[in-house]
C-alpha atoms as a PDB file:
ATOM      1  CA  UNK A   1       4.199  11.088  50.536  1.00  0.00           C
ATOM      2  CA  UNK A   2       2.110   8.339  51.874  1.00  0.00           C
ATOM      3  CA  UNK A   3      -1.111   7.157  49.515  1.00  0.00           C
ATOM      4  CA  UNK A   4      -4.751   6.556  50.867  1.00  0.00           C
ATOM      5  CA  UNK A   5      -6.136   3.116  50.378  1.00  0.00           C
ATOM      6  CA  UNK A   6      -8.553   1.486  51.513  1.00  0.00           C
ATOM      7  CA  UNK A   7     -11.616   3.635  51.996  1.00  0.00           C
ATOM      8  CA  UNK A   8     -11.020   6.078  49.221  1.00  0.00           C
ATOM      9  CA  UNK A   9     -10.296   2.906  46.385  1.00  0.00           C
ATOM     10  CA  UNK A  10     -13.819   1.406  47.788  1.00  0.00           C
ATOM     11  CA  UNK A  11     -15.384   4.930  47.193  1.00  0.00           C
ATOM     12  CA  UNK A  12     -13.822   5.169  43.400  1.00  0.00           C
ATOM     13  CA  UNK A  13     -15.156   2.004  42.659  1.00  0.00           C
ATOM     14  CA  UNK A  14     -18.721   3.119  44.365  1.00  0.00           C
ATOM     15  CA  UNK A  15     -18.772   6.356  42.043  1.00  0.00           C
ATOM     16  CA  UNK A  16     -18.468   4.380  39.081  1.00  0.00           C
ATOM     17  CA  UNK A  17     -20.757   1.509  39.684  1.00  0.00           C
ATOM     18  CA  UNK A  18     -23.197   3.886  40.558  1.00  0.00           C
ATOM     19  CA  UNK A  19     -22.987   5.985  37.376  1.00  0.00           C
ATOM     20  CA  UNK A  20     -26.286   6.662  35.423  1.00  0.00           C
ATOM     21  CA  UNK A  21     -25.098   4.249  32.711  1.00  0.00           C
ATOM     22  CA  UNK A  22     -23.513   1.719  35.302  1.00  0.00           C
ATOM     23  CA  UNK A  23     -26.404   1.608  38.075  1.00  0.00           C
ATOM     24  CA  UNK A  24     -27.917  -1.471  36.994  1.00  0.00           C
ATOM     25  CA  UNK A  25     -24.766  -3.442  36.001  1.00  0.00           C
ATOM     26  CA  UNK A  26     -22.578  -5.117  38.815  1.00  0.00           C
ATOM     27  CA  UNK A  27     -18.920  -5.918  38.344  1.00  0.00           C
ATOM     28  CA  UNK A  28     -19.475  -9.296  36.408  1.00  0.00           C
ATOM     29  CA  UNK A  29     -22.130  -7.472  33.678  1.00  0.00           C
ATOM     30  CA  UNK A  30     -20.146  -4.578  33.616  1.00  0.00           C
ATOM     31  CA  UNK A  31     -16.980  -7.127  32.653  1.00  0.00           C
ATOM     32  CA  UNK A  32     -19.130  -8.686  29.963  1.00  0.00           C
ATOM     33  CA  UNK A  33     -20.422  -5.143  28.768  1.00  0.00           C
ATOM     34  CA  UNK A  34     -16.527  -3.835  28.533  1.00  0.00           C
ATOM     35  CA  UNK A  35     -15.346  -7.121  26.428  1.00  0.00           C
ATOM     36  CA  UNK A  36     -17.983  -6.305  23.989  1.00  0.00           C
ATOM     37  CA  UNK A  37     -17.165  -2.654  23.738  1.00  0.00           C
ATOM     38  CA  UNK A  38     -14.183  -3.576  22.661  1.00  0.00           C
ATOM     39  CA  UNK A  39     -14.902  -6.298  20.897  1.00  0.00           C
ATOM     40  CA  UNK A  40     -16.788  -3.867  18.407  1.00  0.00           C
ATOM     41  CA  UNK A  41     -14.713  -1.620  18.296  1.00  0.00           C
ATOM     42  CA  UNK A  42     -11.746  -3.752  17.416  1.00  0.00           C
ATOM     43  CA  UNK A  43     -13.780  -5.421  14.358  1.00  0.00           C
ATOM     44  CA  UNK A  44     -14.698  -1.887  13.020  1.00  0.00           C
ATOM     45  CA  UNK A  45     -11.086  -1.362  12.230  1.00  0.00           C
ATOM     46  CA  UNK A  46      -9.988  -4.683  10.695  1.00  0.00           C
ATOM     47  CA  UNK A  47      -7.333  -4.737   8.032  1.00  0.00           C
ATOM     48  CA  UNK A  48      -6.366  -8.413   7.106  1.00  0.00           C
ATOM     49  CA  UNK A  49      -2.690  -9.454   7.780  1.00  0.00           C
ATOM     50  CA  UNK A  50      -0.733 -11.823   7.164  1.00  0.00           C
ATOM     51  CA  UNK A  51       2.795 -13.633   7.759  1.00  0.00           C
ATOM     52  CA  UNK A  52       4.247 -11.962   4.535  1.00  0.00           C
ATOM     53  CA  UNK A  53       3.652  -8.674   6.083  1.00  0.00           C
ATOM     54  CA  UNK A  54       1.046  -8.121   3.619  1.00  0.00           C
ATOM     55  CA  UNK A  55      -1.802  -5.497   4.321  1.00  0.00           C
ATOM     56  CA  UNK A  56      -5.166  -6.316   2.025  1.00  0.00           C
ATOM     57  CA  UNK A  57      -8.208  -4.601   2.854  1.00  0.00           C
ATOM     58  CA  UNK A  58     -11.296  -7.022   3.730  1.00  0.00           C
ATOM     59  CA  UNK A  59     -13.456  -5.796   1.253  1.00  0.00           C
ATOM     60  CA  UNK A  60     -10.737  -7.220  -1.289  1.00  0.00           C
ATOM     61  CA  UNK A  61     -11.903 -10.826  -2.406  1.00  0.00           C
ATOM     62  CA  UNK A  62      -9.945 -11.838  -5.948  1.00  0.00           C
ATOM     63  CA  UNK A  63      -6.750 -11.129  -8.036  1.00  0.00           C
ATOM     64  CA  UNK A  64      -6.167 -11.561 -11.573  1.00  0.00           C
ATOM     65  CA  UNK A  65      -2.728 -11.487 -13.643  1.00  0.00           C
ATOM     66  CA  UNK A  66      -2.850 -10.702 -17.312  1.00  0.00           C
ATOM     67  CA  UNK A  67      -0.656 -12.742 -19.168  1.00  0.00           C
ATOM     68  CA  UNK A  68       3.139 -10.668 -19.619  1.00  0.00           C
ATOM     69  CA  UNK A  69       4.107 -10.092 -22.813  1.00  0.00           C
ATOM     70  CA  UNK A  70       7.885 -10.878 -23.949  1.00  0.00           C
ATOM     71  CA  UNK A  71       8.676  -7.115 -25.305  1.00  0.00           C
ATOM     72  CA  UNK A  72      12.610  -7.021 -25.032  1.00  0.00           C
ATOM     73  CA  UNK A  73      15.039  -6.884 -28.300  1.00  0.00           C
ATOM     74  CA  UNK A  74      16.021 -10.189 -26.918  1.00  0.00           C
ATOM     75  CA  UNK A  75      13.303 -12.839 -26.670  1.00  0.00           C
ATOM     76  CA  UNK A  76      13.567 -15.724 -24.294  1.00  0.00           C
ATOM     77  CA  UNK A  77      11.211 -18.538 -24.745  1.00  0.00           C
ATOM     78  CA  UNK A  78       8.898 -18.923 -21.848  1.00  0.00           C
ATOM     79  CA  UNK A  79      10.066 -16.397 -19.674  1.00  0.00           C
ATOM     80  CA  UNK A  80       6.866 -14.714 -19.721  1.00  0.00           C
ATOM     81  CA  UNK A  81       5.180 -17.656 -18.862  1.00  0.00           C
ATOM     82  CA  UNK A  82       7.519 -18.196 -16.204  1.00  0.00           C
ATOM     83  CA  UNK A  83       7.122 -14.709 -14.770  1.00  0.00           C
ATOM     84  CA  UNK A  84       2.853 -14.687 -15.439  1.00  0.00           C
ATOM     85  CA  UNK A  85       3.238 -18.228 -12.994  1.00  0.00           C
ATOM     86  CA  UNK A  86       5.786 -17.259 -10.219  1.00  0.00           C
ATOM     87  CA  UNK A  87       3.331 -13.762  -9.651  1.00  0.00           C
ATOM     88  CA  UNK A  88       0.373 -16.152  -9.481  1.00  0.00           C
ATOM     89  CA  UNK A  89       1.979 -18.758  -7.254  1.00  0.00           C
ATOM     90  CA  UNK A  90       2.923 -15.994  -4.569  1.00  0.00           C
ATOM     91  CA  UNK A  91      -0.730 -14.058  -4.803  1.00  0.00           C
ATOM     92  CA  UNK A  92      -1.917 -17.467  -3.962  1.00  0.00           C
ATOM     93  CA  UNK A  93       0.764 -18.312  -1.053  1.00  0.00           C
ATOM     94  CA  UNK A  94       0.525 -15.193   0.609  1.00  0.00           C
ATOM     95  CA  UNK A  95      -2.782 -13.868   0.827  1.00  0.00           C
ATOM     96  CA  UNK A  96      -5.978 -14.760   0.851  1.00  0.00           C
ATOM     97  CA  UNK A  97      -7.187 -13.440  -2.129  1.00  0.00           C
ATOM     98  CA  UNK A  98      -8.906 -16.455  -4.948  1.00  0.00           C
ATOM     99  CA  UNK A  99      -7.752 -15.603  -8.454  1.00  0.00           C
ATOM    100  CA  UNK A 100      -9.679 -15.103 -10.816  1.00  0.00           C
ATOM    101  CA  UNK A 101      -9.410 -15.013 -14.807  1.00  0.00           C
ATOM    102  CA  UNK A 102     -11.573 -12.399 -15.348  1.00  0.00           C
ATOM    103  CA  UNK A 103     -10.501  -9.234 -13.962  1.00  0.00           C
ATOM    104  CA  UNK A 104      -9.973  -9.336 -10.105  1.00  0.00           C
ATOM    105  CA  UNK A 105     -10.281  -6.584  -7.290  1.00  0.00           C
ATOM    106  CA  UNK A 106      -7.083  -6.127  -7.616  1.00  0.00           C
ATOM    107  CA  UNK A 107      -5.303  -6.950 -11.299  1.00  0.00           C
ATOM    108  CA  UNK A 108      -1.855  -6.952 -12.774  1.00  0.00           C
ATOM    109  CA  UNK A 109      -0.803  -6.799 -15.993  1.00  0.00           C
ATOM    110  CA  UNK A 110       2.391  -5.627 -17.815  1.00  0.00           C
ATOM    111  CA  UNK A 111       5.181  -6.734 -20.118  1.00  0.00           C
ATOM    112  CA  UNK A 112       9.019  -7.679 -20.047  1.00  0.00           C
ATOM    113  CA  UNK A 113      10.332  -5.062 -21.513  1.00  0.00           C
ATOM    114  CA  UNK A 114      14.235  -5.564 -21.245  1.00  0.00           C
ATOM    115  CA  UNK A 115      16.460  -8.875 -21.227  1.00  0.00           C
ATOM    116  CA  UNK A 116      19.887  -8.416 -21.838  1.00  0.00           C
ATOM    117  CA  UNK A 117      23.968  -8.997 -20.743  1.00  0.00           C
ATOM    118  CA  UNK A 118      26.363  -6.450 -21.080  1.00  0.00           C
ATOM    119  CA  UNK A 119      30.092  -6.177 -19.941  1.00  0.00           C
ATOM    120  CA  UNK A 120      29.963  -5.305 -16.232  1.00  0.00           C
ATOM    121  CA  UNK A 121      34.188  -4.967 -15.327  1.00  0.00           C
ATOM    122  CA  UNK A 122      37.097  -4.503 -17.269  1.00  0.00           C
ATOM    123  CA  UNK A 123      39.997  -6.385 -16.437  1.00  0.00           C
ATOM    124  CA  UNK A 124      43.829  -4.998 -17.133  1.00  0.00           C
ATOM    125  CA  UNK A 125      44.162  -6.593 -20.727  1.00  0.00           C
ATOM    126  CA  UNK A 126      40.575  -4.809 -22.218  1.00  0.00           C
ATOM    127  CA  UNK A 127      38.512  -7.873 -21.622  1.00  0.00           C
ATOM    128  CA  UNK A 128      35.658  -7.993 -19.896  1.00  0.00           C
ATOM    129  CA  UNK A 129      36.149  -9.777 -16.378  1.00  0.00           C
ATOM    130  CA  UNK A 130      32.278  -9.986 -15.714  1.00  0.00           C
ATOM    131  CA  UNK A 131      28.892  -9.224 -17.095  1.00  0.00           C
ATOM    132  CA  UNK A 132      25.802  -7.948 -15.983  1.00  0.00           C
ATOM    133  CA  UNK A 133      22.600 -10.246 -16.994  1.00  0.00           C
ATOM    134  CA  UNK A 134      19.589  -7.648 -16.306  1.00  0.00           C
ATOM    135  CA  UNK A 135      15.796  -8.329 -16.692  1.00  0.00           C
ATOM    136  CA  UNK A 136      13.429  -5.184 -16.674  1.00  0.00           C
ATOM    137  CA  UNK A 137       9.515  -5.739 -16.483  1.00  0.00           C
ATOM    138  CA  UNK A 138       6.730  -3.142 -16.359  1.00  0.00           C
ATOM    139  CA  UNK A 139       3.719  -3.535 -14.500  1.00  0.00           C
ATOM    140  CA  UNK A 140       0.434  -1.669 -14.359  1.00  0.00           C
ATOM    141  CA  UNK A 141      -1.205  -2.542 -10.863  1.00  0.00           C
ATOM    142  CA  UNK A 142      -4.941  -1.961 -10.830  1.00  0.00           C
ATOM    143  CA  UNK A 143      -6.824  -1.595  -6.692  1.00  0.00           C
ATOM    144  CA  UNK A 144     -10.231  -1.608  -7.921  1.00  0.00           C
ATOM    145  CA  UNK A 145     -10.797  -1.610  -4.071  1.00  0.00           C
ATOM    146  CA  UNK A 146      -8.272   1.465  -2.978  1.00  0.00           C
ATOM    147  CA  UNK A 147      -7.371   3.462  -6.210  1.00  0.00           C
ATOM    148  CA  UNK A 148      -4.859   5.529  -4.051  1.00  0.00           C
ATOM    149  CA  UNK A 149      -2.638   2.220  -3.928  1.00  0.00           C
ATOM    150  CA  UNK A 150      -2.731   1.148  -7.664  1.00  0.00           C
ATOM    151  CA  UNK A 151       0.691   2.209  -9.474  1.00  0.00           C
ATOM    152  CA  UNK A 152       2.484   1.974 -13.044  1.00  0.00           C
ATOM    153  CA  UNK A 153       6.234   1.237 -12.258  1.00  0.00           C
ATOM    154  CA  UNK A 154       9.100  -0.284 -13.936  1.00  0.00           C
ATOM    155  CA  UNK A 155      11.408  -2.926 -11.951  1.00  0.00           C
ATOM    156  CA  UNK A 156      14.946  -4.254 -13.183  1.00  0.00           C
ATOM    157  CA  UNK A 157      16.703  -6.825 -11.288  1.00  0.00           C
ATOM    158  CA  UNK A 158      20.597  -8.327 -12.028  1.00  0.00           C
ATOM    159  CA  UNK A 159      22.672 -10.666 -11.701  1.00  0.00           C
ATOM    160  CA  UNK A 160      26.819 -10.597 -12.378  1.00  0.00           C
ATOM    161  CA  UNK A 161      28.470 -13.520 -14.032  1.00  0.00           C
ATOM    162  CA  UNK A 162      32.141 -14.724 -14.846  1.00  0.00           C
ATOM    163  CA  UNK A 163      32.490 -13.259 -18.807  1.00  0.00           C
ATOM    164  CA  UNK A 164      34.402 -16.725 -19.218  1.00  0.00           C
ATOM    165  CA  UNK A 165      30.891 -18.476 -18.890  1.00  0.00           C
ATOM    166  CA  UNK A 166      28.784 -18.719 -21.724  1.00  0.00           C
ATOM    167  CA  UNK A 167      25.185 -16.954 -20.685  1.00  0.00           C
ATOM    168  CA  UNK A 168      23.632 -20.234 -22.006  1.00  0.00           C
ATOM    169  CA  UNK A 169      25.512 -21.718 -19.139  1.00  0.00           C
ATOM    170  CA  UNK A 170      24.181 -19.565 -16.392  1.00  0.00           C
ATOM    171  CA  UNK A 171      20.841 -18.375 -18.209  1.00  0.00           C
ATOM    172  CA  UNK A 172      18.629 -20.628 -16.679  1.00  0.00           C
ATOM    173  CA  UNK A 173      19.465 -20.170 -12.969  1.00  0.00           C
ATOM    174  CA  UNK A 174      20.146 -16.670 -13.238  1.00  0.00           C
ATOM    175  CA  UNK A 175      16.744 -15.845 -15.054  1.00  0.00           C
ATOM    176  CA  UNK A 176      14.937 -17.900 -12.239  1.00  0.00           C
ATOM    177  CA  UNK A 177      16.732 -15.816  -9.327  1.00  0.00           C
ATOM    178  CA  UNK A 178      16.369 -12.442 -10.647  1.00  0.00           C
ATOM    179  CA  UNK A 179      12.606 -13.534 -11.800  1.00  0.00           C
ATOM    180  CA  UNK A 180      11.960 -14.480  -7.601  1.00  0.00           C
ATOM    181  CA  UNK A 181      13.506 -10.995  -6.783  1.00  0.00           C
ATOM    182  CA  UNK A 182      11.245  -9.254  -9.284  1.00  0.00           C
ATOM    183  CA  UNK A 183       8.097 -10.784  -8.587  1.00  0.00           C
ATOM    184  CA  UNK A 184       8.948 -10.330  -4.595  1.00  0.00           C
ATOM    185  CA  UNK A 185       9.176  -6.502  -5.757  1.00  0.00           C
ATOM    186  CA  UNK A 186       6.377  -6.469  -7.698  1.00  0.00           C
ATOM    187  CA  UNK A 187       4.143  -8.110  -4.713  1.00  0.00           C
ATOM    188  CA  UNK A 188       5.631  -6.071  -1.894  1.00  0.00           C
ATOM    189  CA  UNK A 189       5.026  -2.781  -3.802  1.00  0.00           C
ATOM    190  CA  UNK A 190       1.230  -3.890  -4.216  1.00  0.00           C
ATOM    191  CA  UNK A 191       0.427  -5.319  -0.933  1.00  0.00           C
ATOM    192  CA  UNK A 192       3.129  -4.102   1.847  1.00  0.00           C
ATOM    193  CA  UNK A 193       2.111  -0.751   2.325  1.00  0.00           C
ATOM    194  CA  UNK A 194       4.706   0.448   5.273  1.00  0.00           C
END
């Protein structure tokens, strides 16, 4: 099979520059007229993104996180605090929203509404050989912007520990890792919409 050049490619491009809506445009206008074509048509469909892999629609300026109440049998001192900060803190790292203490376009709010350790494995003489620390919060999340997306969920994280430990000696660091894991739920259920 042999293909034509030459002549017939110098016709093709002869049809189209002398289209109705092409007559009075040569190549380099007709270059310039393309880019902005697409230029519109590209900024028509914008979504914001970002390097989180979050997806926020433009028209979505603020956020706002009501204060979590401390709800669980077992009451830790500033854990809701700690929680209301760390979902703050990533908001503000990774998007582009401003927060707001009134209520934002898109708003959070909830409460912690399990802390607890309970034996985890048995070992062979009927003691426990580790236990489970578990943190449960539930959160309301409010898209003033996109209703569809707004959602009332409950998320539990965990963490195992030696049952020789005290929890007072692993508390700390194991209330701050499963309180990164549940706020990187809590965000990635709200803004990364797969």
């Amino acid at each position: 099979m042999e293909y034509q050049n030459g002549p017939s490619i110098e016709r093709l491009k002869n049809m189209v520059l002398n289209h109705k809506l092409f007559a009075r445009l040569d190549s380099k206008r007709l270059s310039v007229f393309v880019l902005l074509a697409m230029a519109v048509i590209l900024y028509g469909c914008k979504v914001k993104y970002s390097f989180s892999g979050a997806s926020i629609s433009p028209l979505a300026k603020t956020f706002s996180i009501q204060y979590f109440q401390n709800r669980a049998p077992l009451v830790q001192p500033g854990l809701s605090q700690n929680l209301t900060d760390a979902l703050i803190d990533k908001c503000k790292a990774q998007t582009n929203l401003k927060y707001t203490t009134s209520i934002g376009d898109v708003n959070f709010e909830g409460e912690i509404s399990d802390y607890n350790t309970r034996p985890y494995t048995v070992a062979a003489d009927a003691q426990a050989a580790s236990n489970r620390f578990t943190i449960s919060i539930k959160v309301k999340y409010t898209n003033a912007i996109d209703p569809d997306l707004s959602f009332e969920q409950t998320f539990s994280r965990y963490a195992d520990y030696n049952s020789n430990l005290d929890l007072s000696a692993v508390e700390r660091q194991l209330s701050d890792q499963i309180l990164e894991e549940l706020v990187e739920d809590v965000f990635n259920q709200a803004f990364v919409n797969w």
